[in-house]
C-alpha atoms as a PDB file:
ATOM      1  CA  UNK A   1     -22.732  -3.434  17.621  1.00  0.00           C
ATOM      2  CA  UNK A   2     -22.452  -0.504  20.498  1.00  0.00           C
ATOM      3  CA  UNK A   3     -19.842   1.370  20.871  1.00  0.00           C
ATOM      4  CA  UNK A   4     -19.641  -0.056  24.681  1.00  0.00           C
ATOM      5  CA  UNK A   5     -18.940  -3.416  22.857  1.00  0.00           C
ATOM      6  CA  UNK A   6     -16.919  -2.380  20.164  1.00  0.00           C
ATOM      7  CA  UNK A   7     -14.894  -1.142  22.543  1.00  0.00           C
ATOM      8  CA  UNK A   8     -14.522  -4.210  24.720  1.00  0.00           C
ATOM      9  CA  UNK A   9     -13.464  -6.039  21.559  1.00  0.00           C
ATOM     10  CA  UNK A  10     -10.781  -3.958  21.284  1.00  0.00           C
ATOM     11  CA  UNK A  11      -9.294  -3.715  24.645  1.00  0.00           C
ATOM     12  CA  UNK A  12      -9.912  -7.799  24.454  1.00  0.00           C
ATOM     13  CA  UNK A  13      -7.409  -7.550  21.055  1.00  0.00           C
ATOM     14  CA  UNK A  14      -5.283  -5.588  23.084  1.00  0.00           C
ATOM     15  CA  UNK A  15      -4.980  -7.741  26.149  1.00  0.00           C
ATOM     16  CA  UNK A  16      -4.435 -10.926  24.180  1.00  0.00           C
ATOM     17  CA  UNK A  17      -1.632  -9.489  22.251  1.00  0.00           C
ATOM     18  CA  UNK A  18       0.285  -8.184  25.234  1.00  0.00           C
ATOM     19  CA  UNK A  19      -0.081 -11.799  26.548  1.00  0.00           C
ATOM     20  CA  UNK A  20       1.613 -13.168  23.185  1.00  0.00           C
ATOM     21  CA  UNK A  21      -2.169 -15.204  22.574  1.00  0.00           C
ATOM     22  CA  UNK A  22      -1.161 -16.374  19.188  1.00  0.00           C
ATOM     23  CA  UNK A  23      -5.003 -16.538  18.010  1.00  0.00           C
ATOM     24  CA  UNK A  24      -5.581 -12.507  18.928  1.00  0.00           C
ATOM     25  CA  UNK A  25      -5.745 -11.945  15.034  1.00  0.00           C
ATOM     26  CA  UNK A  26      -7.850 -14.607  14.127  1.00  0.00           C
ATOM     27  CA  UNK A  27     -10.212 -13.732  17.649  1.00  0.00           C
ATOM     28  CA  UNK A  28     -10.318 -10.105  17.006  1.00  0.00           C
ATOM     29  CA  UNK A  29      -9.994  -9.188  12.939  1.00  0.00           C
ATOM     30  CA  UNK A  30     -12.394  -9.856  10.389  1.00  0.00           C
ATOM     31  CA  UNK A  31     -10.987 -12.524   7.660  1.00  0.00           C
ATOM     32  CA  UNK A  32     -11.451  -9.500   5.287  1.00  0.00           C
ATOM     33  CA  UNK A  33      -9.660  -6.724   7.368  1.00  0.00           C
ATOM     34  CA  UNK A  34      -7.354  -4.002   6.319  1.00  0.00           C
ATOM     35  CA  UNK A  35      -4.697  -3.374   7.943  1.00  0.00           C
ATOM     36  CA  UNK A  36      -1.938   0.237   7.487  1.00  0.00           C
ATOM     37  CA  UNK A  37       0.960   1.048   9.414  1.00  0.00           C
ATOM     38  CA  UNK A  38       2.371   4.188   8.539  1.00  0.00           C
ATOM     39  CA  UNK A  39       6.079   4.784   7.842  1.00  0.00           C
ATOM     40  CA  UNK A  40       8.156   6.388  10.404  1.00  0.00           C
ATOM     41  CA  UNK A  41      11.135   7.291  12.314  1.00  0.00           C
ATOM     42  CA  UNK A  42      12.826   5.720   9.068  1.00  0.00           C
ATOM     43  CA  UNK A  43      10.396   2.428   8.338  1.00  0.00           C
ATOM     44  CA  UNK A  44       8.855   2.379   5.447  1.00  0.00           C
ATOM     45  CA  UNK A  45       5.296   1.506   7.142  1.00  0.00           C
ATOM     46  CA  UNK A  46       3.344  -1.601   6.098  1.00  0.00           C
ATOM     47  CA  UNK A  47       0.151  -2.728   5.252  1.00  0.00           C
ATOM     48  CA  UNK A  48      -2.263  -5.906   4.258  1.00  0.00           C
ATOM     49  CA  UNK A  49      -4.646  -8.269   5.854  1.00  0.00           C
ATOM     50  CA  UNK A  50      -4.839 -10.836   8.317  1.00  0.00           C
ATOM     51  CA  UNK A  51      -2.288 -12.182   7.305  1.00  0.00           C
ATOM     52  CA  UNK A  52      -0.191 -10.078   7.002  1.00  0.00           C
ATOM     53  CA  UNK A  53      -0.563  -8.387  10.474  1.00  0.00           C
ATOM     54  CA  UNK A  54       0.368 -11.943  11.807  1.00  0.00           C
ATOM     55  CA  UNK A  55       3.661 -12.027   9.609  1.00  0.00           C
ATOM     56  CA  UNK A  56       4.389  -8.735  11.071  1.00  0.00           C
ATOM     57  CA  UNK A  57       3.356  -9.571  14.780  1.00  0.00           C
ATOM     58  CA  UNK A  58       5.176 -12.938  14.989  1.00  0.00           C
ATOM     59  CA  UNK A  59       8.642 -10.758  13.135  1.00  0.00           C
ATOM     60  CA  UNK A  60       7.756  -8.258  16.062  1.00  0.00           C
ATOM     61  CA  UNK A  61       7.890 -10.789  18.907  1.00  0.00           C
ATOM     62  CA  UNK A  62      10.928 -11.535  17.449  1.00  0.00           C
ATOM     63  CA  UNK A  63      12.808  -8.367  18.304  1.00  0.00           C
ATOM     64  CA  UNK A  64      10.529  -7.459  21.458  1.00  0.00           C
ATOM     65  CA  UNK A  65       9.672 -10.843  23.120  1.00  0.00           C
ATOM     66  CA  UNK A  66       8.021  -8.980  26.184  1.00  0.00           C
ATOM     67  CA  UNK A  67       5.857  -5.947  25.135  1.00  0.00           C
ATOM     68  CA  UNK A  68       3.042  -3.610  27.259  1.00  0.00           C
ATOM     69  CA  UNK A  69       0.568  -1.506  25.399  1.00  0.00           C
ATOM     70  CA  UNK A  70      -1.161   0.919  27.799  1.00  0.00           C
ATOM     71  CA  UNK A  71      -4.355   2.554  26.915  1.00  0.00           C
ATOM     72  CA  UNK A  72      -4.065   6.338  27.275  1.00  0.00           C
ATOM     73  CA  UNK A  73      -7.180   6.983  25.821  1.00  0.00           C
ATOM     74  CA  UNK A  74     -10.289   5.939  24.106  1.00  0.00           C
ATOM     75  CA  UNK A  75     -13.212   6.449  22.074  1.00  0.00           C
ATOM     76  CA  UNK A  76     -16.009   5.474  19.830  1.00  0.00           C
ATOM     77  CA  UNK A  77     -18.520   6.642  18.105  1.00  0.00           C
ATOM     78  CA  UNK A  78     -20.636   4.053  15.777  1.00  0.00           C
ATOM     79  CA  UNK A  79     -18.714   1.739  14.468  1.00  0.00           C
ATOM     80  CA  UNK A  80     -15.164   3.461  14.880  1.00  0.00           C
ATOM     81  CA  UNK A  81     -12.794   2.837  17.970  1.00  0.00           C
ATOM     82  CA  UNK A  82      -9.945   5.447  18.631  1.00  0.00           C
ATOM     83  CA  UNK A  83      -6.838   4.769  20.665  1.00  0.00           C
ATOM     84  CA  UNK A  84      -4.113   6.803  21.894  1.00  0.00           C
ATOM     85  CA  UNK A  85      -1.580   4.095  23.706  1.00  0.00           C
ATOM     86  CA  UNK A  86       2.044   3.967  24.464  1.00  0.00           C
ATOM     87  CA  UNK A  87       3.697   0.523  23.289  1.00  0.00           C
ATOM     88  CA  UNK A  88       6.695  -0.176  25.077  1.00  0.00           C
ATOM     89  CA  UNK A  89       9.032  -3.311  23.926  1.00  0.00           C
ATOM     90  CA  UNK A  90      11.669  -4.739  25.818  1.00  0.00           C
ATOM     91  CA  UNK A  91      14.328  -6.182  23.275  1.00  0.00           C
ATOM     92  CA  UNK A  92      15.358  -9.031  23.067  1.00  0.00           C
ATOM     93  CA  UNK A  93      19.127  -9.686  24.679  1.00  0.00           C
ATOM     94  CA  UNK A  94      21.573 -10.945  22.328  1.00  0.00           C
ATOM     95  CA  UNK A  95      23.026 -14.050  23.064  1.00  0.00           C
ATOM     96  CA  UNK A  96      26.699 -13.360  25.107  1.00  0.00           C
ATOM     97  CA  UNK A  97      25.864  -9.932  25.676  1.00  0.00           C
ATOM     98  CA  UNK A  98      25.818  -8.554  28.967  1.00  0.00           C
ATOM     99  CA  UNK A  99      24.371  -5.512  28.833  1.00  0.00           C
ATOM    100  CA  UNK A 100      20.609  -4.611  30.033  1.00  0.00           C
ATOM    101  CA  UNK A 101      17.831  -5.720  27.465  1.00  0.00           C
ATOM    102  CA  UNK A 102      16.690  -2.284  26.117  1.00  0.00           C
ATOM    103  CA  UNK A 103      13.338  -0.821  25.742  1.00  0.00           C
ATOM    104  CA  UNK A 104      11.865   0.908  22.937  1.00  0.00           C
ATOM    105  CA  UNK A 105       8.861   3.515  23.723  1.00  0.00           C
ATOM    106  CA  UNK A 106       6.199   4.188  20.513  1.00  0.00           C
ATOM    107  CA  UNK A 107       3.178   6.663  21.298  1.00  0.00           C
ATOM    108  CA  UNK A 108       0.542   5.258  19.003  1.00  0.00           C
ATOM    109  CA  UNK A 109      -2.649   6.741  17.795  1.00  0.00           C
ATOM    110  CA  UNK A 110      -4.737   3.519  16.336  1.00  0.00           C
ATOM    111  CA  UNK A 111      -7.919   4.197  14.260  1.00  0.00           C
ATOM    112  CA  UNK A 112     -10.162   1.452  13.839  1.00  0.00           C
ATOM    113  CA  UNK A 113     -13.757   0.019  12.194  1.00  0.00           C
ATOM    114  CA  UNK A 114     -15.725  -2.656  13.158  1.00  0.00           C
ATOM    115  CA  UNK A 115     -17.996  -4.525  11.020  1.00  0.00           C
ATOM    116  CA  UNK A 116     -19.636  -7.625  12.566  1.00  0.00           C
ATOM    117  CA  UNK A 117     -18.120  -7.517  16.034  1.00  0.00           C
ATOM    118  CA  UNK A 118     -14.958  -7.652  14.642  1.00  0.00           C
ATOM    119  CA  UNK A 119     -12.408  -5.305  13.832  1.00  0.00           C
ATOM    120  CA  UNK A 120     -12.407  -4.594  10.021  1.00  0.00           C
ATOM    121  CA  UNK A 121     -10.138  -1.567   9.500  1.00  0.00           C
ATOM    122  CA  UNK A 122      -6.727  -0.490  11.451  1.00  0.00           C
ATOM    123  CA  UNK A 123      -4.774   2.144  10.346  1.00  0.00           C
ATOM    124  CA  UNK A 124      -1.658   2.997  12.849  1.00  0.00           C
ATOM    125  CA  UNK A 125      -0.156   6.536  13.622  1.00  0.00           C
ATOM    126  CA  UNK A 126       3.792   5.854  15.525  1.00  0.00           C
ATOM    127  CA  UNK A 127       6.317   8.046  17.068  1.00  0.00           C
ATOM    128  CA  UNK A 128       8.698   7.293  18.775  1.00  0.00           C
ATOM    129  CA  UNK A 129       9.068   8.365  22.188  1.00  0.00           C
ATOM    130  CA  UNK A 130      12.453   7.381  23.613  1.00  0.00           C
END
């Protein structure tokens, strides 16, 4: 594919996860896709496939049921897409609290491979930011 459309797939992956579209895995990743998040700020990091980015996501929403994910930058070259974003998650409020759900800022650097017009490879860079 071109790097113009490789890089419309992923801002499409992007978009649907920010809108909480429960198919952006199966939409965006190939069945056969690797998947690393790096450990930081105290997490261990994880990794896997498919399906194991959707465990992860759907534990995610959990804790941050409203997130953004704004594109700072990126680029491709061939078949590799390079992101620099800033995830933001608004927690979730606990139930009787009354204090202000809280937000939780992560600069991301997100290096990925396409194969087949889907994404194939994602390895995640994190720091936290607030």
């Amino acid at each position: 594919m071109s790097e113009s459309v490789n890089k419309q797939v992923v801002r499409k992956m992007i978009s649907m996860h920010v809108a909480a579209d429960e198919a952006w895995v199966d939409t965006c990743y190939h069945p056969d896709c690797d998947w690393i998040e790096l450990p930081f700020g105290g997490n261990a990091g994880r990794s896997g496939d498919a399906a194991a980015m959707k465990a992860a996501a759907a534990e995610s929403a959990k804790y941050f049921p409203h997130i953004d994910i704004v594109i700072n930058n990126i680029m491709a070259e061939g078949d590799r897409v390079a992101l620099e974003v800033d995830f933001i998650g608004t927690m979730a409020v606990k139930a009787g609290s009354d204090k202000p759900a809280r937000q939780s800022k992560v600069k991301m650097a997100i290096f990925l491979t396409l194969r087949e017009g889907l994404i194939s490879r994602q390895v995640d860079y994190l720091l936290p930011i607030n």
